[in-house]
PDB file of N, CA and C in Angstrom:
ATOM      1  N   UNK A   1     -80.067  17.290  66.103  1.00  0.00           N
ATOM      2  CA  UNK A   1     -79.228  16.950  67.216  1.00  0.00           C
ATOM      3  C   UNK A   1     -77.773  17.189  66.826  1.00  0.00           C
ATOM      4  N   UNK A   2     -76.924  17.803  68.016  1.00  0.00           N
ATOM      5  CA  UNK A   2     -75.947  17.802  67.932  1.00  0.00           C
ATOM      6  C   UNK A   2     -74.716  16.575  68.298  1.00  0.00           C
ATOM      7  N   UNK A   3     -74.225  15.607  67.284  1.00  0.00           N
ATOM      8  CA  UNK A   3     -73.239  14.786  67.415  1.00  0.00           C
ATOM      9  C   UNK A   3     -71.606  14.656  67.579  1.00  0.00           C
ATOM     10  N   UNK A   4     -71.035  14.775  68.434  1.00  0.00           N
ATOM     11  CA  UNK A   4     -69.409  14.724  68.176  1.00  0.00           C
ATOM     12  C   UNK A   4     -69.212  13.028  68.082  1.00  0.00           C
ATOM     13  N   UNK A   5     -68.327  13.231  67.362  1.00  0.00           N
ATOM     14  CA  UNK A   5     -67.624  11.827  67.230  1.00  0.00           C
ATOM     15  C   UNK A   5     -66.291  12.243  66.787  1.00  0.00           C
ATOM     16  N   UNK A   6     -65.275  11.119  68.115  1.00  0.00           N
ATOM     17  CA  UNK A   6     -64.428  11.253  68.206  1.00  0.00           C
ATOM     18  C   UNK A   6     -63.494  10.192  67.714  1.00  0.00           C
ATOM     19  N   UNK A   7     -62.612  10.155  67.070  1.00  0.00           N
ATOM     20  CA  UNK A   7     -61.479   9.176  66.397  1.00  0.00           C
ATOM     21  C   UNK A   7     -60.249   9.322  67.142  1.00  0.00           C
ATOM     22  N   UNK A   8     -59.993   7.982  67.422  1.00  0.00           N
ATOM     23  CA  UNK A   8     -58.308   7.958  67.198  1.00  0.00           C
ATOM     24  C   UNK A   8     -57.412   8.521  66.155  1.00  0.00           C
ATOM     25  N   UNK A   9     -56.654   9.670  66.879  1.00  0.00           N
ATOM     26  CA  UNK A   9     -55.245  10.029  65.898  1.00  0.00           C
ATOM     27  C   UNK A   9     -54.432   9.215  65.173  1.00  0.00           C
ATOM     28  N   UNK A  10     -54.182   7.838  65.057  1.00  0.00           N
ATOM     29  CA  UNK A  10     -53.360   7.386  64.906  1.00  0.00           C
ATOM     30  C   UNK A  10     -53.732   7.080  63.427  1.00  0.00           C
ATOM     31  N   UNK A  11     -54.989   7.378  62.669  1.00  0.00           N
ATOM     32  CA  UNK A  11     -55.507   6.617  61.478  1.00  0.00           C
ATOM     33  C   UNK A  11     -56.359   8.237  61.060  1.00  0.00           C
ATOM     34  N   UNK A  12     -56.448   8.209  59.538  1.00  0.00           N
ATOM     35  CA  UNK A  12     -57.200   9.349  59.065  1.00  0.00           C
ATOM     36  C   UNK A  12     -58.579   8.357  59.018  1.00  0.00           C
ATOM     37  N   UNK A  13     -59.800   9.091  58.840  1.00  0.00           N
ATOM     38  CA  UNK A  13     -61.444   8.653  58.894  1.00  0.00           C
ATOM     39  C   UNK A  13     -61.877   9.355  57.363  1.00  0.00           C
ATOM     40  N   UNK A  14     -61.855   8.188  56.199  1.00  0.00           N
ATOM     41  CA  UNK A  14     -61.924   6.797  56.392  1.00  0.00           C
ATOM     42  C   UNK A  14     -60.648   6.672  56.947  1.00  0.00           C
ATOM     43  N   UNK A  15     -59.822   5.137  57.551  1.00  0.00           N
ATOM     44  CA  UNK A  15     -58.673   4.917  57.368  1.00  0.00           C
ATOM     45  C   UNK A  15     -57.927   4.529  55.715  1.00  0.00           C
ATOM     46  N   UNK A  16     -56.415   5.485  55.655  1.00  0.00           N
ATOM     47  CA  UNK A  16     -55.439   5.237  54.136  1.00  0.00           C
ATOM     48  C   UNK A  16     -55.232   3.834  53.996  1.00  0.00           C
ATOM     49  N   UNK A  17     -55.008   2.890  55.123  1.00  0.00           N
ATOM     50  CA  UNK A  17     -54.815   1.944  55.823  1.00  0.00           C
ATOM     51  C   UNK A  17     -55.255   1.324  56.430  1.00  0.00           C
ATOM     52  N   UNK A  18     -54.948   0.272  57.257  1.00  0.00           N
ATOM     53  CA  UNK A  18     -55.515  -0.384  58.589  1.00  0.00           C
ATOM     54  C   UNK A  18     -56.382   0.237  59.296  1.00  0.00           C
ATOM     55  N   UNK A  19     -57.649   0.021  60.000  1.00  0.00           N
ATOM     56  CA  UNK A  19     -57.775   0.744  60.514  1.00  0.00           C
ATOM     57  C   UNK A  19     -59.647   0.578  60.971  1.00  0.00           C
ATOM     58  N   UNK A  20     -59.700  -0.457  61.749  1.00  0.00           N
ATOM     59  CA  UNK A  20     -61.257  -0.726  61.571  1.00  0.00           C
ATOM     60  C   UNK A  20     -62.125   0.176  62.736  1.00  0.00           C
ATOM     61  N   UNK A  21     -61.353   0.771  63.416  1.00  0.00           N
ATOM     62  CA  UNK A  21     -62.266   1.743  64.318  1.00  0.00           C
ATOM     63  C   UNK A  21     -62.186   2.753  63.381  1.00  0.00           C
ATOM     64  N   UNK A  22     -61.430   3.491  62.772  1.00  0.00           N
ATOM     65  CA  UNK A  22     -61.615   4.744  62.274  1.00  0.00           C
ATOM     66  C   UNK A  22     -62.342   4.118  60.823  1.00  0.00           C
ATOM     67  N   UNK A  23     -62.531   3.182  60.303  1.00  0.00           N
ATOM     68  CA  UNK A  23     -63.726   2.990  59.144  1.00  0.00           C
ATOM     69  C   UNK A  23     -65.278   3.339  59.710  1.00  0.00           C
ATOM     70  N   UNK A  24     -65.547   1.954  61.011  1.00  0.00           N
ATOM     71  CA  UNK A  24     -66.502   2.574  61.809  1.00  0.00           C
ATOM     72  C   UNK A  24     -67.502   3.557  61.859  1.00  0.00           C
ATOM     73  N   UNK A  25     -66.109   4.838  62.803  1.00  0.00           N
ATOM     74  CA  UNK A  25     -66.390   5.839  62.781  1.00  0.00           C
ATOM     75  C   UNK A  25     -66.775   6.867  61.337  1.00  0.00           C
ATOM     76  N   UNK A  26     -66.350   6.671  60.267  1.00  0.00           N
ATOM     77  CA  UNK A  26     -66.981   7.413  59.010  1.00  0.00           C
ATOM     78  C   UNK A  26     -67.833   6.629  59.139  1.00  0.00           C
ATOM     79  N   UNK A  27     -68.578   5.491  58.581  1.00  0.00           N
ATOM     80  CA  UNK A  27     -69.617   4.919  58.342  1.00  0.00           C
ATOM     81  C   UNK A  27     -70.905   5.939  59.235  1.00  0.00           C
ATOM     82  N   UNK A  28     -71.086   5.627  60.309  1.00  0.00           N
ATOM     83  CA  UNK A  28     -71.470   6.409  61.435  1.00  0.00           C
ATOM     84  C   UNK A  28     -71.588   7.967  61.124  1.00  0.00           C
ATOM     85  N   UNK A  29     -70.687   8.331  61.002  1.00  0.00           N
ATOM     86  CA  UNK A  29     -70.799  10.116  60.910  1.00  0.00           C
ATOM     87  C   UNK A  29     -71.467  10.574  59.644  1.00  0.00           C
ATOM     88  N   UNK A  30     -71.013   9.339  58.417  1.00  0.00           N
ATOM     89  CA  UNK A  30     -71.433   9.968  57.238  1.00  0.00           C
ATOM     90  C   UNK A  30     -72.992   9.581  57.383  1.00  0.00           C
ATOM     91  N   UNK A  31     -73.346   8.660  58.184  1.00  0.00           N
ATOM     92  CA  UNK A  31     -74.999   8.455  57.886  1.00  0.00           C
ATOM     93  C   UNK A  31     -75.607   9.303  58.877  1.00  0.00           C
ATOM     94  N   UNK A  32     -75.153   9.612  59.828  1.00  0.00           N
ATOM     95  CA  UNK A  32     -75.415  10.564  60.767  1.00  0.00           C
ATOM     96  C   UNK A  32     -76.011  11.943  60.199  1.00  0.00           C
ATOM     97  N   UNK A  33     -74.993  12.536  59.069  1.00  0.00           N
ATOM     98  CA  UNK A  33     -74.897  13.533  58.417  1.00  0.00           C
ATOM     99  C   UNK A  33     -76.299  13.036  57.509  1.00  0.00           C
ATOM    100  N   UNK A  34     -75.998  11.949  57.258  1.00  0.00           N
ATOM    101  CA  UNK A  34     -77.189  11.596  55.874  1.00  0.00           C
ATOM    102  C   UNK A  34     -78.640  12.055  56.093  1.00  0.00           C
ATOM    103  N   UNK A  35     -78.812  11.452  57.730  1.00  0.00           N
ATOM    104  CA  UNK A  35     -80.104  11.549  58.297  1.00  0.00           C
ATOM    105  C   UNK A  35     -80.239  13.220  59.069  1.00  0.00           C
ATOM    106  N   UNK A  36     -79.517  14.071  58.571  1.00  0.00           N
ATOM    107  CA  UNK A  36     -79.879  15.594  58.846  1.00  0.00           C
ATOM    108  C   UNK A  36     -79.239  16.090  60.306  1.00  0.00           C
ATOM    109  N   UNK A  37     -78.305  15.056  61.056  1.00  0.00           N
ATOM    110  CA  UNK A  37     -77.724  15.533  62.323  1.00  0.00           C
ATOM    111  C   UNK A  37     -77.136  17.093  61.977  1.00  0.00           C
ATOM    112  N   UNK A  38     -76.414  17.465  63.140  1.00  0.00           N
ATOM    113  CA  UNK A  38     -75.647  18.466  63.150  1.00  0.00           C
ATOM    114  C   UNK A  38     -74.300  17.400  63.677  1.00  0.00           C
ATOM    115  N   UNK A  39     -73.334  17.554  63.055  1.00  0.00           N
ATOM    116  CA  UNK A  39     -71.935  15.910  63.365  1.00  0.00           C
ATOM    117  C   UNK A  39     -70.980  17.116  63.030  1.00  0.00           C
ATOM    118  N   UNK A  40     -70.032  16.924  64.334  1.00  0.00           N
ATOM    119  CA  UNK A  40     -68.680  17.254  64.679  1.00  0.00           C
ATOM    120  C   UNK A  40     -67.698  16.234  64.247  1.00  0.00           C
ATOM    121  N   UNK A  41     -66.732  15.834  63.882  1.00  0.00           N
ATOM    122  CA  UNK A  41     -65.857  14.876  63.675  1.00  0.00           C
ATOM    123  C   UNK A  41     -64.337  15.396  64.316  1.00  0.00           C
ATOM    124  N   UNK A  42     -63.777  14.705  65.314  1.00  0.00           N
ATOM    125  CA  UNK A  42     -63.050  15.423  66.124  1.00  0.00           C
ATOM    126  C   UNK A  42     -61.879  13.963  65.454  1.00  0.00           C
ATOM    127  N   UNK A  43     -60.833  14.502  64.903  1.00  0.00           N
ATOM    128  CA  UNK A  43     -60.053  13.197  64.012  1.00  0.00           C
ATOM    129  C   UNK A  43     -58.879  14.203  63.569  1.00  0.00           C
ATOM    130  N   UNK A  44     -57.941  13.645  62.607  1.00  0.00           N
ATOM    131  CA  UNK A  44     -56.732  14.198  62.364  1.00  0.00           C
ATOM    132  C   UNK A  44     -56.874  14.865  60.980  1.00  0.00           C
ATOM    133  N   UNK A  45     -56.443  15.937  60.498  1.00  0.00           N
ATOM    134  CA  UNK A  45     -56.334  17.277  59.283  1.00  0.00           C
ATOM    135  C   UNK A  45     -56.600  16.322  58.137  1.00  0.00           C
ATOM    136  N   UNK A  46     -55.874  15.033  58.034  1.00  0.00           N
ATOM    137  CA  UNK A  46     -55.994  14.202  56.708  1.00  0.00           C
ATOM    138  C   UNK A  46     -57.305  13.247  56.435  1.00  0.00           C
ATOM    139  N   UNK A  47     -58.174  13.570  57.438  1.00  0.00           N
ATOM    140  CA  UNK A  47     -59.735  12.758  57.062  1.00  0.00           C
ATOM    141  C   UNK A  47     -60.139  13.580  56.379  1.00  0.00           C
ATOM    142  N   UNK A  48     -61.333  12.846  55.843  1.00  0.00           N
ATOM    143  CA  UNK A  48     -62.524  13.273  54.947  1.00  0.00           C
ATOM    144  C   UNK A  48     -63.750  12.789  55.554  1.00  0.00           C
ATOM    145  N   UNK A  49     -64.718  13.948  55.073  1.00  0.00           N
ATOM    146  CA  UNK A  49     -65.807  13.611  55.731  1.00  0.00           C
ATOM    147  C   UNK A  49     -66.880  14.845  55.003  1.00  0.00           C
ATOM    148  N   UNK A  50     -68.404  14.173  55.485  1.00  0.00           N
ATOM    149  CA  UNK A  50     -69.310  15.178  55.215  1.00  0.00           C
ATOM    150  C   UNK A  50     -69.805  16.334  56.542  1.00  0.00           C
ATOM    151  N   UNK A  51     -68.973  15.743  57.437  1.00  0.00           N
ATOM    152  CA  UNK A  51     -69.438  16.441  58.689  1.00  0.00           C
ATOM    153  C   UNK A  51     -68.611  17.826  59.025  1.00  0.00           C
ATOM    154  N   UNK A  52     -68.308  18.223  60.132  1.00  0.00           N
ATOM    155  CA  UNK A  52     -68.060  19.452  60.606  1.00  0.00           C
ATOM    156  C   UNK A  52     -66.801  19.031  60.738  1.00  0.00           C
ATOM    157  N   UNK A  53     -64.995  19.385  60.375  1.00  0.00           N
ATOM    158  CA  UNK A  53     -63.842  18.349  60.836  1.00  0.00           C
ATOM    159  C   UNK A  53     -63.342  19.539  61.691  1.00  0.00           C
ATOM    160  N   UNK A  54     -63.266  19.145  62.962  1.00  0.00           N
ATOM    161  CA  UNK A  54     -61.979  19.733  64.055  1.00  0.00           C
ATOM    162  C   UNK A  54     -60.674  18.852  64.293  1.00  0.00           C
ATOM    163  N   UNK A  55     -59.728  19.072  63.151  1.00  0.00           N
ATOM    164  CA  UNK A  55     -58.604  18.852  63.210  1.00  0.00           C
ATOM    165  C   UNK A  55     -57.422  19.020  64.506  1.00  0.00           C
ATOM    166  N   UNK A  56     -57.118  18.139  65.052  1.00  0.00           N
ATOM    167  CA  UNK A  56     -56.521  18.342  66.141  1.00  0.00           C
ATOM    168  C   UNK A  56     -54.831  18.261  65.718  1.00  0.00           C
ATOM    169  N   UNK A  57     -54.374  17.300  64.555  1.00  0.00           N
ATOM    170  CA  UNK A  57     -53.534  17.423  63.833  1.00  0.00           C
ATOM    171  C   UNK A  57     -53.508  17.574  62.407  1.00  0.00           C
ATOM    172  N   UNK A  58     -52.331  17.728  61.689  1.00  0.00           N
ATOM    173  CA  UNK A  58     -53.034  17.489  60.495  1.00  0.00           C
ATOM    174  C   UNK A  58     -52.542  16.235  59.583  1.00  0.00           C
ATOM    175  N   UNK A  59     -52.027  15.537  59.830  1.00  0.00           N
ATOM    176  CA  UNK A  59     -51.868  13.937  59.723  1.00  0.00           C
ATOM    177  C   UNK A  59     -51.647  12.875  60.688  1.00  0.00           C
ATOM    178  N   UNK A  60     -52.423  11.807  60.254  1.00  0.00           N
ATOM    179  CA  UNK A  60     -52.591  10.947  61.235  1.00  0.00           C
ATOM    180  C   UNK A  60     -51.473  10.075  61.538  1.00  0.00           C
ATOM    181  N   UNK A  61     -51.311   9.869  63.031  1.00  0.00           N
ATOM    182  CA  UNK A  61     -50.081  10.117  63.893  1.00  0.00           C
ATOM    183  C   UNK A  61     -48.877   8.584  63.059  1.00  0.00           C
ATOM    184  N   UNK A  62     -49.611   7.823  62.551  1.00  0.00           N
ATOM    185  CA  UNK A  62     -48.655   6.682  61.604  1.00  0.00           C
ATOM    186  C   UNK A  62     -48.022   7.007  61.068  1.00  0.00           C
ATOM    187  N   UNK A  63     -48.689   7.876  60.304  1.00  0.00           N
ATOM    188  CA  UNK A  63     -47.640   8.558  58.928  1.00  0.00           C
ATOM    189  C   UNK A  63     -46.931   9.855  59.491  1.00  0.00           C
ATOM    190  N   UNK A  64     -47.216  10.620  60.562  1.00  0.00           N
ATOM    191  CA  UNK A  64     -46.136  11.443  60.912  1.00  0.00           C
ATOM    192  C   UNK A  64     -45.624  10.849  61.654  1.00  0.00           C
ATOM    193  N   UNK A  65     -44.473  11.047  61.481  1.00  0.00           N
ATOM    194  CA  UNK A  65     -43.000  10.830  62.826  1.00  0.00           C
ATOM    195  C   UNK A  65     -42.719  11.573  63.699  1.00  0.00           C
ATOM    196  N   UNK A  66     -43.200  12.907  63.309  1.00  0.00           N
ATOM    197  CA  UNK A  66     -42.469  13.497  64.350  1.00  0.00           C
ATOM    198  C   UNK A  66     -43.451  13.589  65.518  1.00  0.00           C
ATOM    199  N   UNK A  67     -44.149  13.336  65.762  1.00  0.00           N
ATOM    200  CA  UNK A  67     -44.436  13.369  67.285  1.00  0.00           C
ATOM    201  C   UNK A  67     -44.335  12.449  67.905  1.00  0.00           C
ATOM    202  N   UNK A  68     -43.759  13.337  68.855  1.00  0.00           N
ATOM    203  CA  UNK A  68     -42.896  12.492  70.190  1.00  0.00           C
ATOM    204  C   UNK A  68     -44.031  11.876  71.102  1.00  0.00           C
ATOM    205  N   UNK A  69     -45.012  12.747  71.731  1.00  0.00           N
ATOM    206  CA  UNK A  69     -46.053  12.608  72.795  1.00  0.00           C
ATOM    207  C   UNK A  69     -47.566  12.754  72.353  1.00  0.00           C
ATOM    208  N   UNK A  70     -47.639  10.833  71.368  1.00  0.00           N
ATOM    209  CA  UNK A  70     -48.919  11.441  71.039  1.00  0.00           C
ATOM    210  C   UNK A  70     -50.500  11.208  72.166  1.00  0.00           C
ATOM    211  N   UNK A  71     -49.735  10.852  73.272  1.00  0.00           N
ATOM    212  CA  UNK A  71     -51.297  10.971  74.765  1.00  0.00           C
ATOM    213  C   UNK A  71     -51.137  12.928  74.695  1.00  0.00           C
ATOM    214  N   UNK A  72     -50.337  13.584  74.216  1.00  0.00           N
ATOM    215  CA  UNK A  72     -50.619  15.071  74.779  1.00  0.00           C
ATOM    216  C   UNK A  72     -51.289  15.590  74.022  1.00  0.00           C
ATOM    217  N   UNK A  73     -51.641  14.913  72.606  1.00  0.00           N
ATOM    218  CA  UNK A  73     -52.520  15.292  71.368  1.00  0.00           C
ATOM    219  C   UNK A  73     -54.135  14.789  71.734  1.00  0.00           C
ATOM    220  N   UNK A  74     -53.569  13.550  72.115  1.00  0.00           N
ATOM    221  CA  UNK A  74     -55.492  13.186  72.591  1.00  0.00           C
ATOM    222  C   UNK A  74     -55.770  14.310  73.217  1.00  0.00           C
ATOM    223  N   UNK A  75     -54.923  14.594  74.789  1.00  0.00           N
ATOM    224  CA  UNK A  75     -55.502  15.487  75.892  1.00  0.00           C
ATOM    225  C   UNK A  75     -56.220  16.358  75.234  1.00  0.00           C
ATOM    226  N   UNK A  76     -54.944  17.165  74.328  1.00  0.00           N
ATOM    227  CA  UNK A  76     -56.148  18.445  73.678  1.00  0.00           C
ATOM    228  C   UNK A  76     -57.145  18.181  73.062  1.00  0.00           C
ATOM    229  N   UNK A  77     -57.045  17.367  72.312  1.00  0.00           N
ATOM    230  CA  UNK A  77     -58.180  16.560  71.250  1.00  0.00           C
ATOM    231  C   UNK A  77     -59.554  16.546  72.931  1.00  0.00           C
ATOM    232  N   UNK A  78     -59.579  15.901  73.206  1.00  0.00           N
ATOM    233  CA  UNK A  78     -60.479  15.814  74.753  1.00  0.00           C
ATOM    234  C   UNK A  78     -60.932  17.381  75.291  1.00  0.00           C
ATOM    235  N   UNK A  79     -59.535  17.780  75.143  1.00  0.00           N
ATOM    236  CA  UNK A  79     -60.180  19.286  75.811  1.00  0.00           C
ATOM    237  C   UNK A  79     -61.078  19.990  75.334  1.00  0.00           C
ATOM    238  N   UNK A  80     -60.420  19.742  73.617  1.00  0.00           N
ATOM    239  CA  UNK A  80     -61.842  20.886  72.812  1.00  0.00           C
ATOM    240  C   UNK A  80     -62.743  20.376  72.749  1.00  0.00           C
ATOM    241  N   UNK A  81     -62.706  18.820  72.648  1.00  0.00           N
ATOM    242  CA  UNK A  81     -64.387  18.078  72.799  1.00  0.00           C
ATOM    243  C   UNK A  81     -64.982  18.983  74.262  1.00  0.00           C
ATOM    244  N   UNK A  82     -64.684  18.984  75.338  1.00  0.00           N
ATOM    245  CA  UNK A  82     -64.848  19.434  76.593  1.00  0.00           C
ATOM    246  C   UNK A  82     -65.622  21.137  76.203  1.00  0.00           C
ATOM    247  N   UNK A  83     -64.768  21.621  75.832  1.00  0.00           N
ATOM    248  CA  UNK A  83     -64.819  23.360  75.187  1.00  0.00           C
ATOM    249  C   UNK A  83     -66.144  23.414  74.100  1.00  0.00           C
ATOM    250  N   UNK A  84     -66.470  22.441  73.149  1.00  0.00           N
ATOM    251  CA  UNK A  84     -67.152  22.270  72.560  1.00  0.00           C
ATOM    252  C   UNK A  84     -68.610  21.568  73.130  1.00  0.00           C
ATOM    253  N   UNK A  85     -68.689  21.137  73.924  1.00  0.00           N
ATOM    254  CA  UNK A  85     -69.499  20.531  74.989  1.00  0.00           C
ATOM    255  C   UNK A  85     -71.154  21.198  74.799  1.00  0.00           C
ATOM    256  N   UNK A  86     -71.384  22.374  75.032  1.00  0.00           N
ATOM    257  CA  UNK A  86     -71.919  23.493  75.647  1.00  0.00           C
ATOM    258  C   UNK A  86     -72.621  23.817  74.336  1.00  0.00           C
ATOM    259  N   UNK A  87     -72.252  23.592  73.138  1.00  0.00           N
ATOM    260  CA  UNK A  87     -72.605  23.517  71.531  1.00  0.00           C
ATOM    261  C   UNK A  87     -73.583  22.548  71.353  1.00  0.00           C
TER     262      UNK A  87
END
């Protein structure tokens, strides 16, 4: 089976930090992976993981500053889940 799982930008998966949805979410993906899925991980450039990573940024949005508009990062983040859909 094919799995996406999607994270909040605001934390890398595991989280460096705070961060109990994006722990969660690894827990989940990595056993996902364990038990022979096919796992997308749709999260920010600075996670780790055993799964497939589609980086939508490449650090998670705490530790960068510079973005100004981070709802326009989800959108895309959403879109390629959307684009990826059909997979």
């Amino acid at each position: 089976m094919h799995i996406a799982q999607i994270a909040p930008l605001a934390e890398a998966v595991p989280p460096k930090f705070y961060g109990g949805t994006e722990r969660v979410i690894h827990w989940l993906t990595e056993e996902l992976v364990a038990l022979g899925h096919n796992v997308t991980l749709y999260a920010s450039g600075d996670s780790v993981t055993s799964a497939r990573l589609e980086a939508i940024w490449p650090r998670a949005l705490r530790i960068d500053g510079s973005v100004r508009d981070a709802n326009a990062l989800h959108i895309s983040m959403l879109e390629g889940v959307g684009q990826d859909a059909n997979e």
